[in-house]
Structure formats: C-alpha cells, structure tokens
PDB file of N, CA and C in Angstrom:
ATOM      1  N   UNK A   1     -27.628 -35.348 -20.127  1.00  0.00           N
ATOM      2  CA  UNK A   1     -26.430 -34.535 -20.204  1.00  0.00           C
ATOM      3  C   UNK A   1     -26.752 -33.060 -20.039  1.00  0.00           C
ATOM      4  N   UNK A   2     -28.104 -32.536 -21.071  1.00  0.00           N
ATOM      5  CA  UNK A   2     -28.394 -31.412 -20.316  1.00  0.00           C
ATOM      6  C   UNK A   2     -28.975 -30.524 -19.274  1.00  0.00           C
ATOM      7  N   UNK A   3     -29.119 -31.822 -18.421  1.00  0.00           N
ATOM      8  CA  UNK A   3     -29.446 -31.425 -16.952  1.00  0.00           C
ATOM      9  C   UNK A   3     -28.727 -31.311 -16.609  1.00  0.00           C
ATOM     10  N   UNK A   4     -27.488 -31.910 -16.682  1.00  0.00           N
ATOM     11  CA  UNK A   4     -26.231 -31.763 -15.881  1.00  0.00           C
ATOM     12  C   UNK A   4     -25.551 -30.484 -15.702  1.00  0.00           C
ATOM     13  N   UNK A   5     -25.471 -29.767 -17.140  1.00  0.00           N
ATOM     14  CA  UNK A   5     -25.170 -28.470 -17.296  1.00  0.00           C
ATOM     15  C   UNK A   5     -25.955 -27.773 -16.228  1.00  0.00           C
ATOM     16  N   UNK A   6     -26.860 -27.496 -16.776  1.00  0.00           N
ATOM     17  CA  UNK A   6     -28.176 -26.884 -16.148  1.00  0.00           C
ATOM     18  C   UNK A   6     -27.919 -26.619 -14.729  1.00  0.00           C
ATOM     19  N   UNK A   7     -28.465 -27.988 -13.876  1.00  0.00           N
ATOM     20  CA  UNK A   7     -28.060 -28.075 -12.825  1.00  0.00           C
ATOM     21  C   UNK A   7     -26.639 -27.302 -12.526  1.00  0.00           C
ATOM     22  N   UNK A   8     -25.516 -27.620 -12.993  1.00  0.00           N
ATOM     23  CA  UNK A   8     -24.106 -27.355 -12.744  1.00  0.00           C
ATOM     24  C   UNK A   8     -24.534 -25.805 -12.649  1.00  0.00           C
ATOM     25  N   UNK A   9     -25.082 -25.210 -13.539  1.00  0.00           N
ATOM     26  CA  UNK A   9     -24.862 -23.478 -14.368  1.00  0.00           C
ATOM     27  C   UNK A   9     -25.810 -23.154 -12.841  1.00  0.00           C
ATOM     28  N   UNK A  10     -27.313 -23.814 -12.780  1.00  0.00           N
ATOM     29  CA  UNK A  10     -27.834 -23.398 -11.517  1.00  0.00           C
ATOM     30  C   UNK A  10     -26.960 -22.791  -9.688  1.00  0.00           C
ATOM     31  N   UNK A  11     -26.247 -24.182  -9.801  1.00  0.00           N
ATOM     32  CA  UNK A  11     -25.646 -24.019  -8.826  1.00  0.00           C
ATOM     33  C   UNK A  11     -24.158 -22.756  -8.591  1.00  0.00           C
ATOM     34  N   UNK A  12     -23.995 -22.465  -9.196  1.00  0.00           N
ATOM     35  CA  UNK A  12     -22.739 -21.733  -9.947  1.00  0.00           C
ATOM     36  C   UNK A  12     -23.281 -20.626  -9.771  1.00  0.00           C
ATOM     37  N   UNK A  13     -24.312 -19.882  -9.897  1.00  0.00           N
ATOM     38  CA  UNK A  13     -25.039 -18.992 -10.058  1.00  0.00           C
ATOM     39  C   UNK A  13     -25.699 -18.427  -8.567  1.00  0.00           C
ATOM     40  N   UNK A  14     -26.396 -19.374  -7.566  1.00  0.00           N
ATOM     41  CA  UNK A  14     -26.338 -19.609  -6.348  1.00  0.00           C
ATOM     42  C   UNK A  14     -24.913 -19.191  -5.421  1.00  0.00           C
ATOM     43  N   UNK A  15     -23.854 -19.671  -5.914  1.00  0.00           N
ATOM     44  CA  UNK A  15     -22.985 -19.222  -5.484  1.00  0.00           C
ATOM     45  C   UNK A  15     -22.299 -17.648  -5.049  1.00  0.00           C
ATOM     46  N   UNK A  16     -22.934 -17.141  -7.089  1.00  0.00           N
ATOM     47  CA  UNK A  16     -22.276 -15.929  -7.061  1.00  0.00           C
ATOM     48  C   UNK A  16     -23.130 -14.852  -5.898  1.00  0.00           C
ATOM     49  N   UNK A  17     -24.349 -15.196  -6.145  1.00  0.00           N
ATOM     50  CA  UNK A  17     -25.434 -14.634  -5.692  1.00  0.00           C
ATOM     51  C   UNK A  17     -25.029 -15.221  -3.869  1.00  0.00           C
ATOM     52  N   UNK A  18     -24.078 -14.955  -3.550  1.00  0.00           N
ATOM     53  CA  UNK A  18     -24.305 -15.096  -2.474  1.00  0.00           C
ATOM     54  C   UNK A  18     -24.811 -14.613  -1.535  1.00  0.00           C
ATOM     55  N   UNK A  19     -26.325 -14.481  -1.019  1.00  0.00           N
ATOM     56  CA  UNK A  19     -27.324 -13.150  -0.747  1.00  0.00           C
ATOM     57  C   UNK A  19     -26.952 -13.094   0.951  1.00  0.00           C
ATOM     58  N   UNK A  20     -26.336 -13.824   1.865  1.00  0.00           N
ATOM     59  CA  UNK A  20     -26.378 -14.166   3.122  1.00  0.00           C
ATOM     60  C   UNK A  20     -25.108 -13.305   3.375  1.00  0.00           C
ATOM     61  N   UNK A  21     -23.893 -13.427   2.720  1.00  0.00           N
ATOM     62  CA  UNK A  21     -22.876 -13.125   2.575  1.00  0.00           C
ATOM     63  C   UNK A  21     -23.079 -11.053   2.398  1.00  0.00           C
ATOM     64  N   UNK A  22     -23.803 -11.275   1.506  1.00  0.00           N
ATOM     65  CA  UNK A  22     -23.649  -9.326   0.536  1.00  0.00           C
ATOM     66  C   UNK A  22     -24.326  -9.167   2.064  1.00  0.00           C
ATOM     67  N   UNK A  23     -25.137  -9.723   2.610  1.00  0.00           N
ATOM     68  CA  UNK A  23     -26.025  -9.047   3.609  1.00  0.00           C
ATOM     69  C   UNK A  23     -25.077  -8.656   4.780  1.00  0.00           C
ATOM     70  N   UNK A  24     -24.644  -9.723   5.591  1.00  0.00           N
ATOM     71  CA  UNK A  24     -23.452  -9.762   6.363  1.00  0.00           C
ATOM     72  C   UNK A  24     -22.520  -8.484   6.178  1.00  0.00           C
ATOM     73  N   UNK A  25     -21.696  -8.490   4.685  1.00  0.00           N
ATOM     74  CA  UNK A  25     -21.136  -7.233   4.949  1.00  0.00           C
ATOM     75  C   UNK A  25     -21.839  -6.004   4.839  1.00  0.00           C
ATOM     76  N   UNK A  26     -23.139  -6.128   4.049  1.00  0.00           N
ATOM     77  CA  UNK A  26     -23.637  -4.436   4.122  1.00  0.00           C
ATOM     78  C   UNK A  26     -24.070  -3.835   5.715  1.00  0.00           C
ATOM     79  N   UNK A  27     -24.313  -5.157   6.551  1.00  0.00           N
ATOM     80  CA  UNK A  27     -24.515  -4.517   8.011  1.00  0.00           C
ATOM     81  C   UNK A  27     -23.530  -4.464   8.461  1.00  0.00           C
ATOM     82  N   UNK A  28     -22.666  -5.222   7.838  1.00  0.00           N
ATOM     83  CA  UNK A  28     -21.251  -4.371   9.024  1.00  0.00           C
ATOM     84  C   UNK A  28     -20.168  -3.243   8.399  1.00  0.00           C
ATOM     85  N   UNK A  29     -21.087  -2.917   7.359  1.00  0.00           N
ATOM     86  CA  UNK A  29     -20.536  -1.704   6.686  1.00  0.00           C
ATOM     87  C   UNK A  29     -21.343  -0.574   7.431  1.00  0.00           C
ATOM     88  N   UNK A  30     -22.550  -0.898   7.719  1.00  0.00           N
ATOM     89  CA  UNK A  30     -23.358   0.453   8.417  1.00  0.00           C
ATOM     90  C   UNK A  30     -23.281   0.555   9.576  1.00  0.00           C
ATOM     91  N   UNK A  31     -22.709  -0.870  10.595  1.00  0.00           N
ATOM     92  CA  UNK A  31     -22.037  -0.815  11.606  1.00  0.00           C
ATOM     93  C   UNK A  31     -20.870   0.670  11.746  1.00  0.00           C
ATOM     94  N   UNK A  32     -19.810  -0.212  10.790  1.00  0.00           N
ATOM     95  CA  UNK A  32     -18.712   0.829  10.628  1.00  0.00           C
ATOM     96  C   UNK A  32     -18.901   2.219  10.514  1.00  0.00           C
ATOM     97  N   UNK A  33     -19.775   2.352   9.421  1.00  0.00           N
ATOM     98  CA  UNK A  33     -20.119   3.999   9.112  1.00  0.00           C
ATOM     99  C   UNK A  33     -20.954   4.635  10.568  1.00  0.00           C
ATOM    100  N   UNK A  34     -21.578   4.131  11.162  1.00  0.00           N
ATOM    101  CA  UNK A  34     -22.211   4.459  12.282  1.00  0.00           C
ATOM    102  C   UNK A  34     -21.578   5.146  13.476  1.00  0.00           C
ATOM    103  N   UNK A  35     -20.287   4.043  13.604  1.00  0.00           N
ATOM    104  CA  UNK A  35     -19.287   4.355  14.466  1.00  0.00           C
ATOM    105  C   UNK A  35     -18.281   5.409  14.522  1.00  0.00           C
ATOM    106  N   UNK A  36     -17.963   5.504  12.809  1.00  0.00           N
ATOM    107  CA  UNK A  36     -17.044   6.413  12.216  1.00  0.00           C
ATOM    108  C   UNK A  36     -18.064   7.569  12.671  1.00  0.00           C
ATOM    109  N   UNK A  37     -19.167   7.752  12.863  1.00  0.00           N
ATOM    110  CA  UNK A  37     -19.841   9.442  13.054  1.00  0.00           C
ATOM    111  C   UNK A  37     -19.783   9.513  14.007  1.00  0.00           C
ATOM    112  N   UNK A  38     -19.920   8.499  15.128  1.00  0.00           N
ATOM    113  CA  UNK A  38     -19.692   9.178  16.408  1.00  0.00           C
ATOM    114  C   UNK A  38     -18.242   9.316  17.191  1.00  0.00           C
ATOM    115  N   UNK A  39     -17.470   8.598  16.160  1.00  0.00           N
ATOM    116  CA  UNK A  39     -15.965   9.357  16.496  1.00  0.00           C
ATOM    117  C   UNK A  39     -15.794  11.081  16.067  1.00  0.00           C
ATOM    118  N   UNK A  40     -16.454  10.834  14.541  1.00  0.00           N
ATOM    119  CA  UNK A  40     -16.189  12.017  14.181  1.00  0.00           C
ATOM    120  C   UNK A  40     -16.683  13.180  15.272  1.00  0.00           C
ATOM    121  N   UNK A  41     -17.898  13.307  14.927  1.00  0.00           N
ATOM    122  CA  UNK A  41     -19.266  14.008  15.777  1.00  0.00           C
ATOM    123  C   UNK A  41     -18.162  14.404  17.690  1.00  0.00           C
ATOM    124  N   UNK A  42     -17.139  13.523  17.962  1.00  0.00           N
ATOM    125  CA  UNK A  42     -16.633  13.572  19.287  1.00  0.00           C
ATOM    126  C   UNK A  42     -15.942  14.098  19.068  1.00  0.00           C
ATOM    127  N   UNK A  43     -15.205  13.812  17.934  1.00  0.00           N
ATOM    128  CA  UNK A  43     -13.189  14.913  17.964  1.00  0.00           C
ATOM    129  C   UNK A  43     -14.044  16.575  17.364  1.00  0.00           C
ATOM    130  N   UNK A  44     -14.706  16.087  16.996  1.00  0.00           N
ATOM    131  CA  UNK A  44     -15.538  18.253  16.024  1.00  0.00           C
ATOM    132  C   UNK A  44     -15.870  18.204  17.670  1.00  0.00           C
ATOM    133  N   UNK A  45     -16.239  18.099  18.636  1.00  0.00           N
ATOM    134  CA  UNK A  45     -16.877  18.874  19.906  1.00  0.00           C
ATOM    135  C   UNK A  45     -15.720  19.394  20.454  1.00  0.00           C
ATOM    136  N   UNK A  46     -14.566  19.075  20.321  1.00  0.00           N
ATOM    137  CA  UNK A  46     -13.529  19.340  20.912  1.00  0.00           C
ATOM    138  C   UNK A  46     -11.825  19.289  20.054  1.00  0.00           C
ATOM    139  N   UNK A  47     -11.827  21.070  20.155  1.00  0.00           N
ATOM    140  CA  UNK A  47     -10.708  21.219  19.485  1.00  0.00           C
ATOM    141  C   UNK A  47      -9.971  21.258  19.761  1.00  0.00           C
ATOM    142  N   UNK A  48      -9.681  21.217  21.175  1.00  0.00           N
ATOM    143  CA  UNK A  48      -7.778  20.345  21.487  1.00  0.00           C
ATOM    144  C   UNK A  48      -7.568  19.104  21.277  1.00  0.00           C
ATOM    145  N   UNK A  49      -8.510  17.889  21.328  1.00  0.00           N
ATOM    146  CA  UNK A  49      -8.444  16.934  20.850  1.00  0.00           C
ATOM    147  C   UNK A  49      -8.341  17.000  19.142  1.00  0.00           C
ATOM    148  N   UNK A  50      -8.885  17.666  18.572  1.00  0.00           N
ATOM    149  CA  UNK A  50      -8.884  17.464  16.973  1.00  0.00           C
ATOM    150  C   UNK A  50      -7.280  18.300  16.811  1.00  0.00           C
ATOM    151  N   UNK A  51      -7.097  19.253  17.614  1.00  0.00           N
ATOM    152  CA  UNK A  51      -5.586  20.035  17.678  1.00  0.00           C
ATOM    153  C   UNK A  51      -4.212  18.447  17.875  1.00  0.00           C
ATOM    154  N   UNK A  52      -4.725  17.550  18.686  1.00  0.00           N
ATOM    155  CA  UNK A  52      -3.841  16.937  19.191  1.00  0.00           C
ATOM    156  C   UNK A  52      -3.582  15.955  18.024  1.00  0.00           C
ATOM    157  N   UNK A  53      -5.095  15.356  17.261  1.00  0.00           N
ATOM    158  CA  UNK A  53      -4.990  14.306  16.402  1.00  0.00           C
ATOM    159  C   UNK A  53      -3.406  15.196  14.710  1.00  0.00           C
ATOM    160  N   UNK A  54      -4.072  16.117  15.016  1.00  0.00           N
ATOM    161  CA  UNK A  54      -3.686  16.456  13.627  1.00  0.00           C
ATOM    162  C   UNK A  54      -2.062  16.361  13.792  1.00  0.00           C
ATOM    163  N   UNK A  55      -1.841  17.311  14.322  1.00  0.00           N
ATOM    164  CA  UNK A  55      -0.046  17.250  15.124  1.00  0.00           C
ATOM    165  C   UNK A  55       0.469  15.756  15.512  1.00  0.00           C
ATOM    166  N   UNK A  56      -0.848  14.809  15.690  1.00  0.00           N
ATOM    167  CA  UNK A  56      -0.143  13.268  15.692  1.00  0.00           C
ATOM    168  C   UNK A  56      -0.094  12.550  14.232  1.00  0.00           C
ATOM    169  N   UNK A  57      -0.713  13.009  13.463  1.00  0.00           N
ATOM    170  CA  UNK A  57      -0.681  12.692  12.222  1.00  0.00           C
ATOM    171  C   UNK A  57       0.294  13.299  11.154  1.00  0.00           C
ATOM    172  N   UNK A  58       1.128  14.770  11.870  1.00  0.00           N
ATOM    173  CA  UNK A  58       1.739  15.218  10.947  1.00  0.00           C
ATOM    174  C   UNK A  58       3.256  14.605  11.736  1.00  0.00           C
ATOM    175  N   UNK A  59       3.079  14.314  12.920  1.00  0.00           N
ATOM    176  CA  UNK A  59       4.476  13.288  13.263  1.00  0.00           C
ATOM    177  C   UNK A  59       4.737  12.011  12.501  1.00  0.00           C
ATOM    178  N   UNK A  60       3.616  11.459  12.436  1.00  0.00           N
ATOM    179  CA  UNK A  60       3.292  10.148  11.650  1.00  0.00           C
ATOM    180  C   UNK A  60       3.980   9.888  10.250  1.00  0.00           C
ATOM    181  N   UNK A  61       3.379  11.080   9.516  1.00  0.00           N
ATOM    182  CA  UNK A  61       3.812  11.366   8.007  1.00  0.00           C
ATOM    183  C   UNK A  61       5.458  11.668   8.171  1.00  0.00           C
ATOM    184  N   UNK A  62       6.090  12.403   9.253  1.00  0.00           N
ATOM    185  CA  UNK A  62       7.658  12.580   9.059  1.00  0.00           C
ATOM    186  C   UNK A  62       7.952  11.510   9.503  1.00  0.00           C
ATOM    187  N   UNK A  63       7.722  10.514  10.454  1.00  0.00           N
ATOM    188  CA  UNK A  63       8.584   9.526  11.090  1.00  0.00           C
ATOM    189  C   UNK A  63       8.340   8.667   9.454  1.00  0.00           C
ATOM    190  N   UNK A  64       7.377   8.341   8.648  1.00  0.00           N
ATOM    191  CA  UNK A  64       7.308   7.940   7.590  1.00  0.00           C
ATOM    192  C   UNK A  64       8.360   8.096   6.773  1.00  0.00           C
ATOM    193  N   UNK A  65       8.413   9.485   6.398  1.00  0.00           N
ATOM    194  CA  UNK A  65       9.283   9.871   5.281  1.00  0.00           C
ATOM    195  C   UNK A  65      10.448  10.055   5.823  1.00  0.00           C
ATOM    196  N   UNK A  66      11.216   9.939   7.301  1.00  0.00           N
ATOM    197  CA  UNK A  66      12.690   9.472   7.540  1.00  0.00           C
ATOM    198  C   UNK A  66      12.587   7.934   7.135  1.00  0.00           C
ATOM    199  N   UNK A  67      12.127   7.341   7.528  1.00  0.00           N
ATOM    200  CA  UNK A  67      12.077   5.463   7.256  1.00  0.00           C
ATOM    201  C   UNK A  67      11.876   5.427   6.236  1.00  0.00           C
ATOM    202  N   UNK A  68      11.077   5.970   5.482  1.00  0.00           N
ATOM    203  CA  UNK A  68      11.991   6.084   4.117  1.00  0.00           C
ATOM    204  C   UNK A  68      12.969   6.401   3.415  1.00  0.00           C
ATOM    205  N   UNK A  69      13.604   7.424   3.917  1.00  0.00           N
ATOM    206  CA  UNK A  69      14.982   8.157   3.347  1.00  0.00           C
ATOM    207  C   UNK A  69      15.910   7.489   4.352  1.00  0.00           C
ATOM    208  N   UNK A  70      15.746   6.948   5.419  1.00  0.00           N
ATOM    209  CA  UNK A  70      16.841   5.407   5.810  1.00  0.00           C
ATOM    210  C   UNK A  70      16.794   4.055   5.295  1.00  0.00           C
ATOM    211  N   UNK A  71      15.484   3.794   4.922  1.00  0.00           N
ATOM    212  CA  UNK A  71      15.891   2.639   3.827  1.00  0.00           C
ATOM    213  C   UNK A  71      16.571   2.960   3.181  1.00  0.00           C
ATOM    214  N   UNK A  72      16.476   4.242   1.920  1.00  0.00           N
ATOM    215  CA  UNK A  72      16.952   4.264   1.097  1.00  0.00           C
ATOM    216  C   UNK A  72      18.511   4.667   1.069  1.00  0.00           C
ATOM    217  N   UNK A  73      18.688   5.259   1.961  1.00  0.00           N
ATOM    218  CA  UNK A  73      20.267   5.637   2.255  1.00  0.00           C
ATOM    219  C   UNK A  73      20.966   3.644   2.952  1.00  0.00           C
ATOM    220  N   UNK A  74      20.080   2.955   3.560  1.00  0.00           N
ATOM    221  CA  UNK A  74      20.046   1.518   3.291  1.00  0.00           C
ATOM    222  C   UNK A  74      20.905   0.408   2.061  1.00  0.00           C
ATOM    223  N   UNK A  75      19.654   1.354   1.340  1.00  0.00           N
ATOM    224  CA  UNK A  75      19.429   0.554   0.060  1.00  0.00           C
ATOM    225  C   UNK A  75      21.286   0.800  -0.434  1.00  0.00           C
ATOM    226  N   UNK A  76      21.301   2.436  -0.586  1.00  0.00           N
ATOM    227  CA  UNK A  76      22.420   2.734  -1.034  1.00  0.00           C
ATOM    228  C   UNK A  76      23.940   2.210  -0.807  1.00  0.00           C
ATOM    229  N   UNK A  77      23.534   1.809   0.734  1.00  0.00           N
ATOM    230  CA  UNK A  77      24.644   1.011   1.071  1.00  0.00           C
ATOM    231  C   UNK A  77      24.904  -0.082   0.893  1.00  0.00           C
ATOM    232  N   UNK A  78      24.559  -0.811   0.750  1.00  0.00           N
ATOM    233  CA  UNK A  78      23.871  -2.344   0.100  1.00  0.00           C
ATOM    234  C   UNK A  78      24.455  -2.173  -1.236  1.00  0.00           C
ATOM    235  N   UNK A  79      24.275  -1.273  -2.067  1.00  0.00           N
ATOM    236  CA  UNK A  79      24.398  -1.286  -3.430  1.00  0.00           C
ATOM    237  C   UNK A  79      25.865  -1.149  -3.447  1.00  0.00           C
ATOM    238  N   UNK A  80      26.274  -0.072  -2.714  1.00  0.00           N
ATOM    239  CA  UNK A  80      28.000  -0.244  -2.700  1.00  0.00           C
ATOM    240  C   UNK A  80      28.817  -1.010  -1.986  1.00  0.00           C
ATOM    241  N   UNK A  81      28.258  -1.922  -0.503  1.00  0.00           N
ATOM    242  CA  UNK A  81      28.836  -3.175  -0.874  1.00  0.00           C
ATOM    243  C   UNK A  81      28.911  -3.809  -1.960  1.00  0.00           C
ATOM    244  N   UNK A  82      27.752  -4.428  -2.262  1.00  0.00           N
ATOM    245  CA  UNK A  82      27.527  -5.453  -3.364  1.00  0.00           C
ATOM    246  C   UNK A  82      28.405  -4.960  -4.937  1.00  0.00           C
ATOM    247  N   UNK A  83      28.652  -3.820  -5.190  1.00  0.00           N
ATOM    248  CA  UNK A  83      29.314  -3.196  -5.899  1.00  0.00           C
ATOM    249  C   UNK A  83      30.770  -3.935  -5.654  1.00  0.00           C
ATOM    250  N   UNK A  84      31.367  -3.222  -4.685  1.00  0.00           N
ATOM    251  CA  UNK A  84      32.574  -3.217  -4.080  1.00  0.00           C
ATOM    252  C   UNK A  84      33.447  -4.657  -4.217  1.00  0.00           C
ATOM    253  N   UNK A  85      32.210  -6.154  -3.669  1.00  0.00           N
ATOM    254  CA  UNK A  85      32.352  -7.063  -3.959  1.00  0.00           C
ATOM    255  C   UNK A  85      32.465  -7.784  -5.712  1.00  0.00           C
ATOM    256  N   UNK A  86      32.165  -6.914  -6.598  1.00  0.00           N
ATOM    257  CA  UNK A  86      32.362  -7.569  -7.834  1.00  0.00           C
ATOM    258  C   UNK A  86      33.591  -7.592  -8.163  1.00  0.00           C
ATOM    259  N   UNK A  87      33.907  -8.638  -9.361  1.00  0.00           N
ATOM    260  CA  UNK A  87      36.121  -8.675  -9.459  1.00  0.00           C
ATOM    261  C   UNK A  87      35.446  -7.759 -10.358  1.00  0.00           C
ATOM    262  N   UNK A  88      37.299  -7.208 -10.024  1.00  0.00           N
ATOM    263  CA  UNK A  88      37.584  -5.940 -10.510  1.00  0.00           C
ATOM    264  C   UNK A  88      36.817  -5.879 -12.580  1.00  0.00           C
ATOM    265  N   UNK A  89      36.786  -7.198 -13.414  1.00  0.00           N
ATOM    266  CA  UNK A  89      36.785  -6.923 -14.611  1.00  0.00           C
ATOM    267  C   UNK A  89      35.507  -7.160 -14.799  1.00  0.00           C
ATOM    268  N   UNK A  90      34.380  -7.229 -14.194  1.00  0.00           N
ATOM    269  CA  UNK A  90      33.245  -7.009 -13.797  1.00  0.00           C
ATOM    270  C   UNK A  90      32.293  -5.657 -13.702  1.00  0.00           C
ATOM    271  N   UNK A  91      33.016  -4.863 -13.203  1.00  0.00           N
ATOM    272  CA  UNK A  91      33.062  -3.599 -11.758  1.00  0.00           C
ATOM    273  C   UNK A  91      32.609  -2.879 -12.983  1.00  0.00           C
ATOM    274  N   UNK A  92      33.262  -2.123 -13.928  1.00  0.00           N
ATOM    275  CA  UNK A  92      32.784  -1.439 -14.499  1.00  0.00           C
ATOM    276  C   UNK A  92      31.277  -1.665 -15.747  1.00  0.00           C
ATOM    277  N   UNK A  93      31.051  -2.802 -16.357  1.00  0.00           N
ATOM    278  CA  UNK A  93      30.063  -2.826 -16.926  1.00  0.00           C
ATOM    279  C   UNK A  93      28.597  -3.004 -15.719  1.00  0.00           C
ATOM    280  N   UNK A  94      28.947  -3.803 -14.741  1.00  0.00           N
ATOM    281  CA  UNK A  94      27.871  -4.185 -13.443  1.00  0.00           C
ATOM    282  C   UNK A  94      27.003  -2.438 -13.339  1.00  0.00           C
ATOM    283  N   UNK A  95      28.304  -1.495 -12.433  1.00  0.00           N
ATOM    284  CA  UNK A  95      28.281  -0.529 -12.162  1.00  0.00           C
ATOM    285  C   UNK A  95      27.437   0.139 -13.294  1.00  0.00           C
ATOM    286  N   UNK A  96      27.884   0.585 -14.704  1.00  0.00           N
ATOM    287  CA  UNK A  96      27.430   1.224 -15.765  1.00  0.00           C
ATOM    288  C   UNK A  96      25.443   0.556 -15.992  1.00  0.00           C
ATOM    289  N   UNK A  97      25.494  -0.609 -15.565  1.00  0.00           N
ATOM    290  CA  UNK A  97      23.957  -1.084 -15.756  1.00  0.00           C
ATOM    291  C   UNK A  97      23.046  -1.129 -14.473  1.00  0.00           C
ATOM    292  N   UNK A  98      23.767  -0.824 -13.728  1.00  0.00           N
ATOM    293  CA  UNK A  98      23.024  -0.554 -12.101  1.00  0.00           C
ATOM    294  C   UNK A  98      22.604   0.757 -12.608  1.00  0.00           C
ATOM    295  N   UNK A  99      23.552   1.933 -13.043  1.00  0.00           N
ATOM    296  CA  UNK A  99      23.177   2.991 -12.672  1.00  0.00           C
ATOM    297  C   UNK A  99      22.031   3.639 -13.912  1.00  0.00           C
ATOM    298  N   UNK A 100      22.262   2.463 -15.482  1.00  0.00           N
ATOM    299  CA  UNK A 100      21.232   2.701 -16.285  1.00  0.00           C
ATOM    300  C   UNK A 100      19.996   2.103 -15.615  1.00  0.00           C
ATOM    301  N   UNK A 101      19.976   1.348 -14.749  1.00  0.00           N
ATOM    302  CA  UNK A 101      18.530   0.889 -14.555  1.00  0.00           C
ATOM    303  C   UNK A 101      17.858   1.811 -12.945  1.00  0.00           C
ATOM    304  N   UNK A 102      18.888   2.026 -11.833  1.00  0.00           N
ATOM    305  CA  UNK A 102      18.679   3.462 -10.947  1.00  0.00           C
ATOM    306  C   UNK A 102      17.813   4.887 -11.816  1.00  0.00           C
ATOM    307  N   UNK A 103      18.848   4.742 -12.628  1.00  0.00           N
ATOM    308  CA  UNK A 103      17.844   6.436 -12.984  1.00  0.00           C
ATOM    309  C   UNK A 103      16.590   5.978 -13.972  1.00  0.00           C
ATOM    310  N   UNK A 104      16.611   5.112 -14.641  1.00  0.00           N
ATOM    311  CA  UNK A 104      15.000   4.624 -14.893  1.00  0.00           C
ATOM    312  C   UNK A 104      14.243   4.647 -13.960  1.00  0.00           C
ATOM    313  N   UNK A 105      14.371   3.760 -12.969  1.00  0.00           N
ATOM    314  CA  UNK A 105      13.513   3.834 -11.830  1.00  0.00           C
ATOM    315  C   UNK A 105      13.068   5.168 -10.990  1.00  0.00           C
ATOM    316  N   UNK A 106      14.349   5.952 -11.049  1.00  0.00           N
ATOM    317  CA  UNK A 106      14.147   7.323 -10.236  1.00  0.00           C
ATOM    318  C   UNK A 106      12.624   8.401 -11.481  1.00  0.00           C
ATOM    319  N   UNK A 107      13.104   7.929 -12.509  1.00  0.00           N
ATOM    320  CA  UNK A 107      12.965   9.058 -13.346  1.00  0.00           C
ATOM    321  C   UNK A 107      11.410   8.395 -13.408  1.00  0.00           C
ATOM    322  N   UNK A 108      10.855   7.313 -13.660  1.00  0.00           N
ATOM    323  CA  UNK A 108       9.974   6.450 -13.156  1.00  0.00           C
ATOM    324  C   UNK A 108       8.894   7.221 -11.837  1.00  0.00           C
ATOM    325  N   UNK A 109       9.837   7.090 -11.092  1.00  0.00           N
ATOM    326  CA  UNK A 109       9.151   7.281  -9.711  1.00  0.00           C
ATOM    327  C   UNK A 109       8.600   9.160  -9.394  1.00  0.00           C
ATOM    328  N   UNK A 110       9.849  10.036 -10.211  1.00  0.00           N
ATOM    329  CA  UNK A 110       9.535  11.461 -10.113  1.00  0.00           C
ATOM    330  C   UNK A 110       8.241  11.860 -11.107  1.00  0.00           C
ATOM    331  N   UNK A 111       8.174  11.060 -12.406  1.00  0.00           N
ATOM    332  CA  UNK A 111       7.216  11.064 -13.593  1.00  0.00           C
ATOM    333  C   UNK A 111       5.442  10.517 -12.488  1.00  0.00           C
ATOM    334  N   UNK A 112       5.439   9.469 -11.800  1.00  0.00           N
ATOM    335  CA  UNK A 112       4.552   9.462 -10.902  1.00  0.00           C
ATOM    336  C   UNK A 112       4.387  10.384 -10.263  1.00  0.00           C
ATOM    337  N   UNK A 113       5.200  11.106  -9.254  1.00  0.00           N
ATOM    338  CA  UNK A 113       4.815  11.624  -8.393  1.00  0.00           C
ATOM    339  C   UNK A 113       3.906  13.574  -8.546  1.00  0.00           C
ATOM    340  N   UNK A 114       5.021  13.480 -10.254  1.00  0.00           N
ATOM    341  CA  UNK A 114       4.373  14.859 -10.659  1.00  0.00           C
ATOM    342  C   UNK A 114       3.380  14.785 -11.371  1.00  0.00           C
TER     343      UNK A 114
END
C-alpha cells in the first residue's frame, strides 16, 4: 500500500516538474524578446516611423473610448426600453432599484479609476 502512494506522489511530482515543457517556453520567450529588440532597435532608427506609430496608437485609444461611450449610451437605451416595458405598478420601485444599483456601480467604477 505504501508503494502505491509513493509511486503515485513520485509520479505527480514528475509531472509538476515538467522540465521539457519550462524549457520549450523559456526559448520561445527569448525567441520573443529577441525579436521585440529588433523591432524596437528599427522604429528608434527612424522617427517618422516612430512619429507614425504613436499618432496610430493615439487613434486607437479614441476609437476605444467612443466604443465605449456608444456602448454605453447603448446600454442606456436598453435600460429605457426595458424600463418603459414594465406595467405601470411595477415602474416605479424597478426604476428606484435600477438607479440604486447604477450609481453603486458608477461610484464603484470612479473610486477605481481615481
């Protein structure tokens, strides 16, 4: 019986140690890093290209943050259908707990961000 363990704990252990595996990714981690310098090392030789990346990255970040502020103007609409659709003796408690649990979330989300 206590070979069985043994054995079992051996093999288990073999596993974690997976030495073929750690190897695999540490070379294709130095792959990666290798590559990443000679991108870098190419856009620093040339500053209209590093001019061009940056101005594509600061388009990036606004087309972002409209698709976000259209979901959410989205979202908003959604909420006042779905509102709109409750019977009328509904409407006001629904409404009153949407908007206690909205400004949690907002107040939530501004407490992160500052």
């Amino acid at each position: 019986m206590t070979e069985d363990i043994v054995t079992r704990l051996s093999r288990q252990s073999l596993k974690l140690m997976d030495t073929e595996g750690i190897f695999v990714q540490a070379m294709q981690d130095i792959v990666k890093d290798e590559i990443k310098k000679r991108i870098v090392a190419r856009i620093d030789r040339d500053p209209a290209l590093k001019e061009q990346i940056k101005i594509a990255i600061e388009d990036l970040i606004e087309a972002r943050i409209k698709e976000g502020y259209a979901m959410m103007r989205l979202g908003k609409i959604a909420a006042r259908v779905g509102l709109e659709m409750i019977p009328g003796d509904l409407k006001d408690d629904v409404t009153r707990e949407f908007t206690s649990i909205l400004e949690r979330e907002i107040s939530e989300i501004f407490q992160k961000i500052s």
